[in-house]
C-alpha atoms as a PDB file:
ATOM      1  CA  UNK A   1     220.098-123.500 -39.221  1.00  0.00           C
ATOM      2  CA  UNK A   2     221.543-120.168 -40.660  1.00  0.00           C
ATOM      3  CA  UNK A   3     225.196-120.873 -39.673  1.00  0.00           C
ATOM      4  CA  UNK A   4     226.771-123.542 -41.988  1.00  0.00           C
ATOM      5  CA  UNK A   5     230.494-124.496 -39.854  1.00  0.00           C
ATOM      6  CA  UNK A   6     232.923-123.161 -42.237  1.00  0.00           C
ATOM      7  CA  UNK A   7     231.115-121.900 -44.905  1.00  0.00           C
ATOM      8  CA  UNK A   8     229.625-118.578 -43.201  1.00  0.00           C
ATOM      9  CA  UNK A   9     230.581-118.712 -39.661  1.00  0.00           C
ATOM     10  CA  UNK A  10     231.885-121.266 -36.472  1.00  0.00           C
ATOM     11  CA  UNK A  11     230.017-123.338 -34.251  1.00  0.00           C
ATOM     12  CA  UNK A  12     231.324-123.577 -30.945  1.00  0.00           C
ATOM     13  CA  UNK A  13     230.093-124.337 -27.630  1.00  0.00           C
ATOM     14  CA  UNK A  14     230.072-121.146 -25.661  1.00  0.00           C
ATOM     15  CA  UNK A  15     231.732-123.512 -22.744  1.00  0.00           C
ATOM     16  CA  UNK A  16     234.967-125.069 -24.868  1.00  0.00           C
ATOM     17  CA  UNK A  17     237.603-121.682 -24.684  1.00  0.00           C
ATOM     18  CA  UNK A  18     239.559-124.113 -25.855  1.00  0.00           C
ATOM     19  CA  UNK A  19     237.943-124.647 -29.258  1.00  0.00           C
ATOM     20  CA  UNK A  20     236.936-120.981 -29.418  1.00  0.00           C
ATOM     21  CA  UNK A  21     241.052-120.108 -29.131  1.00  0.00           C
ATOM     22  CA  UNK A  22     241.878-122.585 -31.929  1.00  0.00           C
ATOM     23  CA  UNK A  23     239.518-121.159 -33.990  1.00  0.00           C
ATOM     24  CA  UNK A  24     240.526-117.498 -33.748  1.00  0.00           C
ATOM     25  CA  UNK A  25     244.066-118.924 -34.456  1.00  0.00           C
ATOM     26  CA  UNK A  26     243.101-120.067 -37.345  1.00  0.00           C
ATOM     27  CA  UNK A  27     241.105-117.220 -38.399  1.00  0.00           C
ATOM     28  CA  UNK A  28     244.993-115.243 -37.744  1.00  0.00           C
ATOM     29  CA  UNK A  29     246.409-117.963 -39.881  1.00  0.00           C
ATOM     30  CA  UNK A  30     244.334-118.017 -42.836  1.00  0.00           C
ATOM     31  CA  UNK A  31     243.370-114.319 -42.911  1.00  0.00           C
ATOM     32  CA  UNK A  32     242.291-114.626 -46.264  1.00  0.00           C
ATOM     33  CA  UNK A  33     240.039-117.440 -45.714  1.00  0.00           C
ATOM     34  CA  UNK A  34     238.767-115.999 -43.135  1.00  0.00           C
ATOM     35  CA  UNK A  35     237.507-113.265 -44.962  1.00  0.00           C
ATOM     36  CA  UNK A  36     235.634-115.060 -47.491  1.00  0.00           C
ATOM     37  CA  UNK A  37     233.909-116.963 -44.380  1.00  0.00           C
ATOM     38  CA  UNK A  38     233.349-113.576 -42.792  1.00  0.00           C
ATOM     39  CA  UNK A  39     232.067-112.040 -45.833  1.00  0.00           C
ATOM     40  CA  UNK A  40     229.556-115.333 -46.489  1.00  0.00           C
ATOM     41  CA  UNK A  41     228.237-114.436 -42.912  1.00  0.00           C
ATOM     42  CA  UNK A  42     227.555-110.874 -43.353  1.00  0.00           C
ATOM     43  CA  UNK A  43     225.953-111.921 -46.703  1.00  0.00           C
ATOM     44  CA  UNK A  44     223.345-114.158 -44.698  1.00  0.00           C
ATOM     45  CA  UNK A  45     223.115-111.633 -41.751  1.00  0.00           C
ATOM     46  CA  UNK A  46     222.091-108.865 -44.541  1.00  0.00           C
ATOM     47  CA  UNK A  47     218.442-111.251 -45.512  1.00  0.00           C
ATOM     48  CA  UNK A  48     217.756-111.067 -41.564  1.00  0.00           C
ATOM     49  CA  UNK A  49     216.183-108.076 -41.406  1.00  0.00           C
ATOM     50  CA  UNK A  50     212.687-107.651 -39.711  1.00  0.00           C
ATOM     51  CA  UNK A  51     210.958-105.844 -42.633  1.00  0.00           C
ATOM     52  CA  UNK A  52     211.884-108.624 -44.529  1.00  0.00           C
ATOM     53  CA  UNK A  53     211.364-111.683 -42.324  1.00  0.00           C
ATOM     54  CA  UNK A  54     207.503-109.726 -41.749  1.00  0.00           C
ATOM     55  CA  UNK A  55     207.000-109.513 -45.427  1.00  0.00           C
ATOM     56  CA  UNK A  56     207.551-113.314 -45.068  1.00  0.00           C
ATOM     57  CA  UNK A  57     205.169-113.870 -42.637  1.00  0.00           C
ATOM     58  CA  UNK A  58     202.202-112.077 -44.078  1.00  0.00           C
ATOM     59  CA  UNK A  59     202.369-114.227 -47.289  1.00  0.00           C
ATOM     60  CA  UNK A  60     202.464-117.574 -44.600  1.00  0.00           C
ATOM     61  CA  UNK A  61     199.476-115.763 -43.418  1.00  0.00           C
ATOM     62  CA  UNK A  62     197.348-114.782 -46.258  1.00  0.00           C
ATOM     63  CA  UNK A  63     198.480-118.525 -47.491  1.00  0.00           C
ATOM     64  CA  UNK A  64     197.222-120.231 -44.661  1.00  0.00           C
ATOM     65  CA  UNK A  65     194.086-118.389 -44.754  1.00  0.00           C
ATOM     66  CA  UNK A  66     193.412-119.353 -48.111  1.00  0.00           C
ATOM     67  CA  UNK A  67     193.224-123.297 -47.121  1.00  0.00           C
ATOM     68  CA  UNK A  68     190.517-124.915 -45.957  1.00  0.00           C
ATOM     69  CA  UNK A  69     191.572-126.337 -42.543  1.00  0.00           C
ATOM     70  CA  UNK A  70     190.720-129.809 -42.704  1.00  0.00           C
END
């Protein structure tokens, strides 16, 4: 769900080498591309940080404890 294909990162099935090769290809083709996809990623990766991803959960918390469970 975090990794949009292109945009911040690669999918690619840990068992196709073959896919995995063409994409690091690329990536040494298109080095500048490449960057801004790389970049994109470590701009995602930055929000995962477990302070912040806690602070999250406490508000989905105190929110759920707030409704009435039906």
């Amino acid at each position: 769900d975090i990794i949009e294909h292109g945009a911040n990162g690669f999918l690619v099935p840990a068992d196709d080498p073959e896919r995995i090769a063409e994409l690091l290809d690329w990536c040494l083709r298109n080095p500048d591309e490449g960057d801004i996809i790389a970049q994109e990623g470590k701009n995602i990766a930055s929000g995962l940080i477990w302070e912040k991803n806690a602070g999250e959960y406490v508000k989905l918390f105190e929110k759920l404890k707030e409704e009435p469970l039906n």
